[in-house]
Protein backbone atom coordinates (compact mmCIF):
# COMPACT_ATOMS: atom_id res chain seq x y z
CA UNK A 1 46.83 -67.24 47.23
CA UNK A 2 47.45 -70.58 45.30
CA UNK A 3 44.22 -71.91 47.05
CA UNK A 4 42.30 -68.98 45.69
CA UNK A 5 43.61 -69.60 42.21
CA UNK A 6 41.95 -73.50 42.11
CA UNK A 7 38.63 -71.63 43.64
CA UNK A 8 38.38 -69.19 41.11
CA UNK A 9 39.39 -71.42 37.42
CA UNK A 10 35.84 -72.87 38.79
CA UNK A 11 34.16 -69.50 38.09
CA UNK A 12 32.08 -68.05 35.70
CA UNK A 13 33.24 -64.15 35.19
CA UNK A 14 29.86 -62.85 35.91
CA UNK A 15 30.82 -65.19 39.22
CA UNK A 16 34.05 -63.51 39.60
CA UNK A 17 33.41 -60.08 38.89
CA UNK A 18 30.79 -60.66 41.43
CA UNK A 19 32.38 -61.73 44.08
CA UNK A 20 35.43 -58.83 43.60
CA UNK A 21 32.93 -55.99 44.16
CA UNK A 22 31.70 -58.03 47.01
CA UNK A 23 35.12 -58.23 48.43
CA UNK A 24 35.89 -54.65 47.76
CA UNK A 25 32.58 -53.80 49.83
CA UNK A 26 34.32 -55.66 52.77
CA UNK A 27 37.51 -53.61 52.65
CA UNK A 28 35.02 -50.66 54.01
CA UNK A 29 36.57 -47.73 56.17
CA UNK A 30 39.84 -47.63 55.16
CA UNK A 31 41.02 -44.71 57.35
CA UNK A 32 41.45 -46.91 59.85
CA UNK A 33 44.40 -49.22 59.21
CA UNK A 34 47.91 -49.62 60.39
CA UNK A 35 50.47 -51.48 58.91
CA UNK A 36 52.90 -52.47 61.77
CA UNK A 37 53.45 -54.88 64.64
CA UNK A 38 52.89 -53.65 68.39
CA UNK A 39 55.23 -54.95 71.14
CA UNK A 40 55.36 -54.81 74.73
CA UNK A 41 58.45 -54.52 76.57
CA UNK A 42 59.35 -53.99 80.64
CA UNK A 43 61.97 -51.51 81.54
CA UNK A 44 64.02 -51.34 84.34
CA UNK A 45 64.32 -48.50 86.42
CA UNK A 46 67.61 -46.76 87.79
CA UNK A 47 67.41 -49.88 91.01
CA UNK A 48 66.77 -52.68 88.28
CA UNK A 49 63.09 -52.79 89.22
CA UNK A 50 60.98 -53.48 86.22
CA UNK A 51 58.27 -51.01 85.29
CA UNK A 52 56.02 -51.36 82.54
CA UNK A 53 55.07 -53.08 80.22
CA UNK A 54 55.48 -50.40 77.78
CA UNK A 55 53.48 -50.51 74.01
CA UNK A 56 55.87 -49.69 70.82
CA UNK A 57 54.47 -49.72 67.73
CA UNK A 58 56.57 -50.26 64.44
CA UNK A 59 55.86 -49.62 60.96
CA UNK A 60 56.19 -51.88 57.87
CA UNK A 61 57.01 -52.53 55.22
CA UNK A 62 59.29 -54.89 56.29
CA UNK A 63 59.23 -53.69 59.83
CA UNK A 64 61.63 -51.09 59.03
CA UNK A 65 61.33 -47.82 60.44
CA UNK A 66 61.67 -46.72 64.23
CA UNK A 67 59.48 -48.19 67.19
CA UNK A 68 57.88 -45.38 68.47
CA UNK A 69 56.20 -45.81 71.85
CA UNK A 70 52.39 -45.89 72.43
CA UNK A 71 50.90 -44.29 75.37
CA UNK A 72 48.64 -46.82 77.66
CA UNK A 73 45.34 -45.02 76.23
CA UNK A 74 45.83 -45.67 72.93
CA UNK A 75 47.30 -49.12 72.86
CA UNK A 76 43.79 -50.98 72.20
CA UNK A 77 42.93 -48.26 69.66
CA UNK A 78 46.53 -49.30 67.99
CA UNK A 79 45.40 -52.73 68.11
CA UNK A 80 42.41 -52.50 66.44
CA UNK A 81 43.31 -50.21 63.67
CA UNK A 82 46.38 -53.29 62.97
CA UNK A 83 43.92 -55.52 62.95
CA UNK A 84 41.87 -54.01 60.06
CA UNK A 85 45.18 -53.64 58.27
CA UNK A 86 45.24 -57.20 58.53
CA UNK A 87 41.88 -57.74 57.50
CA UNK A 88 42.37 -55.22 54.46
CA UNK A 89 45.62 -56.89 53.10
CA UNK A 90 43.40 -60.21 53.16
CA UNK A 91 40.82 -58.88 51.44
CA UNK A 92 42.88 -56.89 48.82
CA UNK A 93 44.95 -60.20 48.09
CA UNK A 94 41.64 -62.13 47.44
CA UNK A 95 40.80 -59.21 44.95
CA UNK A 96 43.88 -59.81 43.19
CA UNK A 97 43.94 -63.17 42.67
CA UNK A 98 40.26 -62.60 41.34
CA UNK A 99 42.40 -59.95 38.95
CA UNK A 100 44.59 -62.58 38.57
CA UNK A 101 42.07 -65.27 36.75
CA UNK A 102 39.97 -62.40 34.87
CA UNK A 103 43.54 -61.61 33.73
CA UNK A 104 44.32 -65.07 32.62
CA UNK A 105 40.98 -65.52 30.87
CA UNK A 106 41.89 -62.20 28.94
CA UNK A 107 38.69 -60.30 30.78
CA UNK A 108 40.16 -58.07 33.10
CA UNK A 109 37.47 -55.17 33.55
């Protein structure tokens, strides 16, 4: 976020304001986010073969909360909806530093 801030002092608002509502067109469909990790672990059956791997998915914040397991058919689905949580905390950090800097300036809209 620091590397942001440098970016934006450079900025006219008009600049600023423009590139936030550009930003905020990024973040897009929204419906389709997790906030989590996904991890893959073998088990071992009752002769100590291993059997698997098997998806769990765990919810933040903080990756508290229980791993729940993920059935084979939705793993990639899982995947992709974590990665446009990722992409959607990225973009909603860049909006707030904009925030930030309008703030600063005494301009916040």
């Amino acid at each position: 976020m620091n590397a942001h801030k440098n970016d934006l002092r450079g900025l006219s608002t008009r600049q600023l304001l423009g590139r936030r509502r550009a930003a905020a067109a990024r973040l897009g469909d929204v419906e389709q986010v997790l906030a989590g990790t996904l991890t893959e672990q073998a088990r071992r059956c009752e002769r100590g073969e291993p059997h698997g791997p098997y998806a769990y998915f765990t919810p933040r914040p903080g990756g508290r909360g229980r791993a729940r397991y993920v059935p084979a058919a939705l793993a990639q689905v899982v995947r992709r909806y974590l990665r446009r949580g990722e992409q959607a905390e990225a973009v909603l950090a860049e909006i707030s530093a904009i925030n930030a800097e309008l703030l600063a300036r005494r301009e916040l809209q």
